[in-house]
Protein backbone atom coordinates (compact mmCIF):
# COMPACT_ATOMS: atom_id res chain seq x y z
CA UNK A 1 0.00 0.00 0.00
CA UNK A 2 1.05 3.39 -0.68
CA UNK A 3 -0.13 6.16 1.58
CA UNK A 4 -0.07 9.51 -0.85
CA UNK A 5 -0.40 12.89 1.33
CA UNK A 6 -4.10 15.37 0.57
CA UNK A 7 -5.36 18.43 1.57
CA UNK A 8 -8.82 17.97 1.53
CA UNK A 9 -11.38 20.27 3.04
CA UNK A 10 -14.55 19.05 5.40
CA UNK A 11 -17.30 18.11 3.80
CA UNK A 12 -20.79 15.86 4.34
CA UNK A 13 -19.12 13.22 1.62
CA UNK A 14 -15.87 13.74 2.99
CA UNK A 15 -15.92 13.31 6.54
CA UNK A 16 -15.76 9.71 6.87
CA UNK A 17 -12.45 10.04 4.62
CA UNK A 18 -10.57 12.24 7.07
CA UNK A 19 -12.09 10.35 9.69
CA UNK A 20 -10.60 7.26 8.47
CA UNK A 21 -13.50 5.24 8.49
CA UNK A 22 -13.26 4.46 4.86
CA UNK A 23 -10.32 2.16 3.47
CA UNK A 24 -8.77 0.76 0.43
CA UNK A 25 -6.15 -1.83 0.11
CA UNK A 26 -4.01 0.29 -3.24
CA UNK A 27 -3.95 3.89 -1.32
CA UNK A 28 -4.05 5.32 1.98
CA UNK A 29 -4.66 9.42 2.07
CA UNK A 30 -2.56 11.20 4.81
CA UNK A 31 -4.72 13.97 4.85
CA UNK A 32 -3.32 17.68 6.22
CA UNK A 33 -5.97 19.52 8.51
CA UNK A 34 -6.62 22.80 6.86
CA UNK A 35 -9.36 24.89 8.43
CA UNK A 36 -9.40 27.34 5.40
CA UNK A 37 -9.18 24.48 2.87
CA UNK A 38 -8.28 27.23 0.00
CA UNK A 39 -5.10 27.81 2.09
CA UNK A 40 -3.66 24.91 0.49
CA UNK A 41 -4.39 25.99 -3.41
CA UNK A 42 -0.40 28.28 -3.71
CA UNK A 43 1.18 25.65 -1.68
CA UNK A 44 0.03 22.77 -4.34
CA UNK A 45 0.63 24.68 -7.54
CA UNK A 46 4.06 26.76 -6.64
CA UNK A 47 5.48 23.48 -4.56
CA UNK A 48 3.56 20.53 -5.59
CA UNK A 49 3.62 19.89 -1.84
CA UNK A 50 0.58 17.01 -2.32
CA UNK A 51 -0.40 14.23 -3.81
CA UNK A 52 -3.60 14.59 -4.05
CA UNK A 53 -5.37 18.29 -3.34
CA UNK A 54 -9.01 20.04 -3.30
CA UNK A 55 -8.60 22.78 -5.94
CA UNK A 56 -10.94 25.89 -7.59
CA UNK A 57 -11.61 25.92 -10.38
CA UNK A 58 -10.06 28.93 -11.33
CA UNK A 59 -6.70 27.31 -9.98
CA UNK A 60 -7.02 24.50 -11.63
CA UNK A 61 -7.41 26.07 -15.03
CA UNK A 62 -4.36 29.21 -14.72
CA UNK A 63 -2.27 25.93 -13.31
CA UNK A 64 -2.97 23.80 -16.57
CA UNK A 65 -1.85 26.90 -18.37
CA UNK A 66 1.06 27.27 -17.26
CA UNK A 67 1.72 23.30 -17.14
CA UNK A 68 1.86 22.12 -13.95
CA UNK A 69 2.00 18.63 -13.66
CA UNK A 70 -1.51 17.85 -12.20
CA UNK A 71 -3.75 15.82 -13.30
CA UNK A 72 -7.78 16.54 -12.88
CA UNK A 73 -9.97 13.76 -11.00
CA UNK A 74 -13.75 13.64 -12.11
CA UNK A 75 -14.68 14.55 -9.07
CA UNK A 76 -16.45 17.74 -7.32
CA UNK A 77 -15.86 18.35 -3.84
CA UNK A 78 -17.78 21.73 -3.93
CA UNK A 79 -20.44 23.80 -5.83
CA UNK A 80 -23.00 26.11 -5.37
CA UNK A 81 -25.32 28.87 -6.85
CA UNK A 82 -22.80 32.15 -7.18
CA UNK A 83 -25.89 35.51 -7.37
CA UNK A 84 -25.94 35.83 -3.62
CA UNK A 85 -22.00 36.44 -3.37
CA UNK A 86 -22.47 39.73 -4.95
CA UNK A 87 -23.24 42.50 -2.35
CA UNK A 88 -23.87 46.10 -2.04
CA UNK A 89 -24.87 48.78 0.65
CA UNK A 90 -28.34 49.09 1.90
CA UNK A 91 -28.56 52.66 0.22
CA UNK A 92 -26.45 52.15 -2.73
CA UNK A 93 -28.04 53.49 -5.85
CA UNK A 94 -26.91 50.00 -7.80
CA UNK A 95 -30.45 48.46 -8.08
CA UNK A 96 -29.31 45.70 -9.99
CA UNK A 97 -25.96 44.27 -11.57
CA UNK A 98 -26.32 45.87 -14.89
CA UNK A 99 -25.83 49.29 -12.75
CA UNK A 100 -21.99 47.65 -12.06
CA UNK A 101 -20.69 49.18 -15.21
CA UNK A 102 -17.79 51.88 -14.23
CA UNK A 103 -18.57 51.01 -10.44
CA UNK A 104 -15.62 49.35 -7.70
CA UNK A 105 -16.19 46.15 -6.84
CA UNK A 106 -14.05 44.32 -4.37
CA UNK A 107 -12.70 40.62 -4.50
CA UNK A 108 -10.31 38.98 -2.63
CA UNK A 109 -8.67 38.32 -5.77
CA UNK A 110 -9.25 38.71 -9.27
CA UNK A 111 -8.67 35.08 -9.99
CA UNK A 112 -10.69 33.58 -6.89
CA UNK A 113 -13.48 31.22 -8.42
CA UNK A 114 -16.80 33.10 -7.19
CA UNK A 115 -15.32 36.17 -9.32
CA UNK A 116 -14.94 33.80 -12.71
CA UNK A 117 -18.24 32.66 -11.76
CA UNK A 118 -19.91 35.95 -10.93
CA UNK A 119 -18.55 38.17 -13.88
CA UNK A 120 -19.10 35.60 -16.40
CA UNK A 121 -22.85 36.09 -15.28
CA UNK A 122 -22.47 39.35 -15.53
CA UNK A 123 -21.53 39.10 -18.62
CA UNK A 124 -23.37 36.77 -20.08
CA UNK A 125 -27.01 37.98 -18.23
CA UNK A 126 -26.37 40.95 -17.75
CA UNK A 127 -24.14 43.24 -20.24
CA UNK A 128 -21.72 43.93 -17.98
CA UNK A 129 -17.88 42.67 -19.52
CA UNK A 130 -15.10 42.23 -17.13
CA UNK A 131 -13.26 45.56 -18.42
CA UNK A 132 -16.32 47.37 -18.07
CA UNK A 133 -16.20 47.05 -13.99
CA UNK A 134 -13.01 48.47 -11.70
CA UNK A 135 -11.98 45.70 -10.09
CA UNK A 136 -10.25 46.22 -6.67
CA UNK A 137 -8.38 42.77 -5.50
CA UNK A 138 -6.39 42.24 -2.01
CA UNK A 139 -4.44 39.02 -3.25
CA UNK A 140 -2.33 37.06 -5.97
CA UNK A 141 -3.17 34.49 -7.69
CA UNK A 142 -2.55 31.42 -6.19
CA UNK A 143 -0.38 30.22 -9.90
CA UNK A 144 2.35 32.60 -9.34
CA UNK A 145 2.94 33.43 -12.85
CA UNK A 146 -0.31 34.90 -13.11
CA UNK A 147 -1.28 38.35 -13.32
CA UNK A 148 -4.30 40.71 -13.22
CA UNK A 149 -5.15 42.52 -16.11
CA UNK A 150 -4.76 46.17 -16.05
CA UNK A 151 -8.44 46.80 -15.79
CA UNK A 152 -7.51 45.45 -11.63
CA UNK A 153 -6.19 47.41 -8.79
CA UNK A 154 -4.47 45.91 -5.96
CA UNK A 155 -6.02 47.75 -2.52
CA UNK A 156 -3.68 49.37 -0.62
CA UNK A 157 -1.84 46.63 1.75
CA UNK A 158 -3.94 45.71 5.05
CA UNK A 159 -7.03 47.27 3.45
CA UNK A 160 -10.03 45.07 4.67
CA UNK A 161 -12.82 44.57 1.63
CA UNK A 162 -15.83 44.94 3.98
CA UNK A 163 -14.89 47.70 5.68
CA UNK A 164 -13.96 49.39 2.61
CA UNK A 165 -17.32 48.89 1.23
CA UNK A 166 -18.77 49.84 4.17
CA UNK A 167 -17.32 53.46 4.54
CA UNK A 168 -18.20 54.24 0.45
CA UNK A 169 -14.81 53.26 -1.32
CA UNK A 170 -16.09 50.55 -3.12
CA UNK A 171 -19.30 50.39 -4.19
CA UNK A 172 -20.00 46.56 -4.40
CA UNK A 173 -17.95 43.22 -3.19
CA UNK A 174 -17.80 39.55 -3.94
CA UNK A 175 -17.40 37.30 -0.64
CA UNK A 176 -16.74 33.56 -0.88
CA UNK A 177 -18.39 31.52 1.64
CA UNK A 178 -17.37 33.97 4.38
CA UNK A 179 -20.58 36.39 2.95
CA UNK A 180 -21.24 39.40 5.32
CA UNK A 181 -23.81 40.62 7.46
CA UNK A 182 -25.69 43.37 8.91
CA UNK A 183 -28.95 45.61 8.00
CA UNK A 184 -26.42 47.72 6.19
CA UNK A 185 -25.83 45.74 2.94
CA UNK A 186 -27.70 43.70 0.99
CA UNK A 187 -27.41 41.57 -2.32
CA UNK A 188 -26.46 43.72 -5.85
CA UNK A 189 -29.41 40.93 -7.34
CA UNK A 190 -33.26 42.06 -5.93
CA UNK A 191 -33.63 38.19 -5.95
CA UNK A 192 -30.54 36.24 -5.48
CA UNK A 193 -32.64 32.36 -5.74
CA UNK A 194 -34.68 33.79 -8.84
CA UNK A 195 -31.40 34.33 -10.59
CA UNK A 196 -29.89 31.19 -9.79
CA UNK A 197 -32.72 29.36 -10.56
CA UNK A 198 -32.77 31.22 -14.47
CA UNK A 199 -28.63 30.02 -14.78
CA UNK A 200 -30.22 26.98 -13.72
CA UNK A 201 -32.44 26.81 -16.24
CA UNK A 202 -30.46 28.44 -19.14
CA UNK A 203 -27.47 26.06 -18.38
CA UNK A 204 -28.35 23.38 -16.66
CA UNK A 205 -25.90 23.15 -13.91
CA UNK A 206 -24.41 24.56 -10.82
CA UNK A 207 -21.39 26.16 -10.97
CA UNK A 208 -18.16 24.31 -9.45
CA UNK A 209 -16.21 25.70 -7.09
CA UNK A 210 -13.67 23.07 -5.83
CA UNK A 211 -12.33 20.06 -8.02
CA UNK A 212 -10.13 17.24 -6.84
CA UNK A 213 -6.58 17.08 -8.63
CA UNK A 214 -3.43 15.11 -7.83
CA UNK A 215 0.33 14.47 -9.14
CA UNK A 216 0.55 13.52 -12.36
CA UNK A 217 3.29 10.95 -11.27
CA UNK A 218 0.74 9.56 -9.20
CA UNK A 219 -2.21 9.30 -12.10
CA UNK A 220 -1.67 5.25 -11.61
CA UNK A 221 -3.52 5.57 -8.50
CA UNK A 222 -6.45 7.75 -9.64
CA UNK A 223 -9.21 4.78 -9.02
CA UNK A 224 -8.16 3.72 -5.91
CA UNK A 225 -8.15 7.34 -4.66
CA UNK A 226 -11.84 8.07 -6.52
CA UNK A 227 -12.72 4.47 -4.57
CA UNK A 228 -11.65 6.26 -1.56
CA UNK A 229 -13.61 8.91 -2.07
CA UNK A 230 -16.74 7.53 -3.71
CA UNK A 231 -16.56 5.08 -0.34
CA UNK A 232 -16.89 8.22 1.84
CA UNK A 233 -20.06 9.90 0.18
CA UNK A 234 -21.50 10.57 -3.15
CA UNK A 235 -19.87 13.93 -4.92
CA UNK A 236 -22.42 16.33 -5.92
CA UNK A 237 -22.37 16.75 -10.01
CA UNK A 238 -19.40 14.98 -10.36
CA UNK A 239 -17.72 12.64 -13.36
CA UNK A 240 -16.39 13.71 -16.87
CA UNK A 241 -19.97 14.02 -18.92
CA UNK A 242 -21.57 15.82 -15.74
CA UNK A 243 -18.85 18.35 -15.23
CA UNK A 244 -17.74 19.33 -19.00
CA UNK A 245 -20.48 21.80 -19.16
CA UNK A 246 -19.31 23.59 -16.07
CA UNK A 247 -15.88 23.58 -16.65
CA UNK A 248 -16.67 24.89 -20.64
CA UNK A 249 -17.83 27.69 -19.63
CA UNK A 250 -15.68 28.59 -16.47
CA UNK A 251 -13.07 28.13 -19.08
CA UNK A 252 -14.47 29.99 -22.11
CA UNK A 253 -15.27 33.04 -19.26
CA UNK A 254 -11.33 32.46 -18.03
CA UNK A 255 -10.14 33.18 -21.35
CA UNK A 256 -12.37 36.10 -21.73
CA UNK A 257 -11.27 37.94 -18.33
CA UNK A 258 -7.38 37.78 -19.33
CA UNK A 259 -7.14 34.35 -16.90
CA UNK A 260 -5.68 32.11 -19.19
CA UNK A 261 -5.10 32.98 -23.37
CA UNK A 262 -6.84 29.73 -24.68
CA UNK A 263 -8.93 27.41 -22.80
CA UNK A 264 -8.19 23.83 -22.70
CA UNK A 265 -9.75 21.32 -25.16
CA UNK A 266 -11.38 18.18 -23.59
CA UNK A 267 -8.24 15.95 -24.07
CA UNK A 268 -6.50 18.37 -22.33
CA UNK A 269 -8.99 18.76 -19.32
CA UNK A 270 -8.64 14.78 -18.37
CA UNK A 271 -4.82 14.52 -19.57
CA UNK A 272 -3.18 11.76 -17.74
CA UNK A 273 -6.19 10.00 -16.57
CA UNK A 274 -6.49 6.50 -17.05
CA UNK A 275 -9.33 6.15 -19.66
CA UNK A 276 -11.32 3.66 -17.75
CA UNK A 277 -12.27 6.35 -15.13
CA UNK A 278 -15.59 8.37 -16.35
């Protein structure tokens, strides 16, 4: 047996994983507590420093651009609706996100996944393009050789996003699960489920947040780690017919915010994995 090291964040369908109830006789996972599990997204693309790691989306795809050697596992450790990310102030004049054109809007940085998510929406729903808003980040990228395009500021250091929306000098934000609260802000969308219910409808999926990725010198081991964690709980949306239409157009909206110059054709998406996996 070979025991391969993870950083995998707590979830219903992962639980019994890092609890070690579930076993399999090719692959034991040495999993890494991480309470913030997107603390562990630079250390896995600059170092390579697992075996086996949860990844965004938007990760995933800037670190198959600039070819690191990962290889992407059909499954989906996280996804959810993205309209009810996007907030403003309780008396902001922005009744809605086409009113985002020319406006600030904060995100913790312009590659974070909620952001792809949100301003492909914007786009595509909406009218608003990604050069159209002034984006103020607070990070890097977690792919080191990535930058922002010029249409993104970087905050002035030890700036806090929410605060700085809250005293006027941005005029809207995108959270990730950490969302805000308080009487004095409120969603940029009037109705946050009605517009995830129309993506829903016009695409017929939800949007992924956090994919499962590992070494590509470990690829050999791909089904006994998927046993592992299709042993622990069912993944939501997950294997390579379910998720292509997700991560088309997560990539097509990467390439179109200055993420990544070409998106990745579907032989390069599940690269390295043995072709019996689905």
């Amino acid at each position: 047996m070979i025991t391969l090291s993870a950083a995998i964040g707590r979830y219903p369908q992962t639980a019994a994983l890092l609890d070690g109830v579930v076993r399999d006789g090719e692959v034991a996972l040495d999993c890494t507590p991480f309470p913030v599990i997107s603390r562990a997204f630079a250390p896995m693309v600059r170092e390579g420093r697992f075996d086996v790691s949860e990844m965004a989306i938007a990760t995933w795809l800037q670190a198959w651009a600039h070819g690191k050697p990962l290889v992407l596992l059909p499954r989906v450790l996280a996804a959810r609706m993205q309209e009810g990310s996007l907030f403003c102030r309780t008396d902001s004049p922005i009744r809605g996100p086409g009113d985002l054109l020319g406006k600030r809007v904060g995100v913790r940085a312009y590659s974070q996944t909620t952001g792809l998510w949100l301003r492909g929406i914007l786009q595509d729903a909406h009218g608003v393009a990604p050069e159209s808003v002034r984006w103020i980040t607070f990070e890097d990228a977690h792919v080191a050789e990535c930058r922002d395009p010029d249409f993104a500021t970087r905050a002035p250091a030890g700036s806090d996003m929410v605060q700085m929306l809250k005293e006027g000098a941005l005029d809207a934000i995108i959270s990730g699960n950490d969302a805000p609260s308080g009487d004095w802000l409120r969603p940029v969308f009037p109705d946050p489920a009605a517009a995830s219910a129309e993506f829903l409808r016009r695409h017929g999926f939800t949007p992924i947040n956090h994919l499962l990725v590992m070494r590509a010198e470990h690829a050999h081991h791909a089904a006994a780690v998927l046993r592992l964690m299709d042993a622990a709980g069912a993944a939501p949306s997950s294997g390579r017919v379910v998720m292509m239409p997700a991560i088309a157009f997560a990539a097509y909206h990467a390439v179109r915010q200055g993420l990544i110059l070409r998106a990745p054709t579907p032989q390069e998406i599940w690269a390295g994995l043995p072709p019996d996996i689905t």
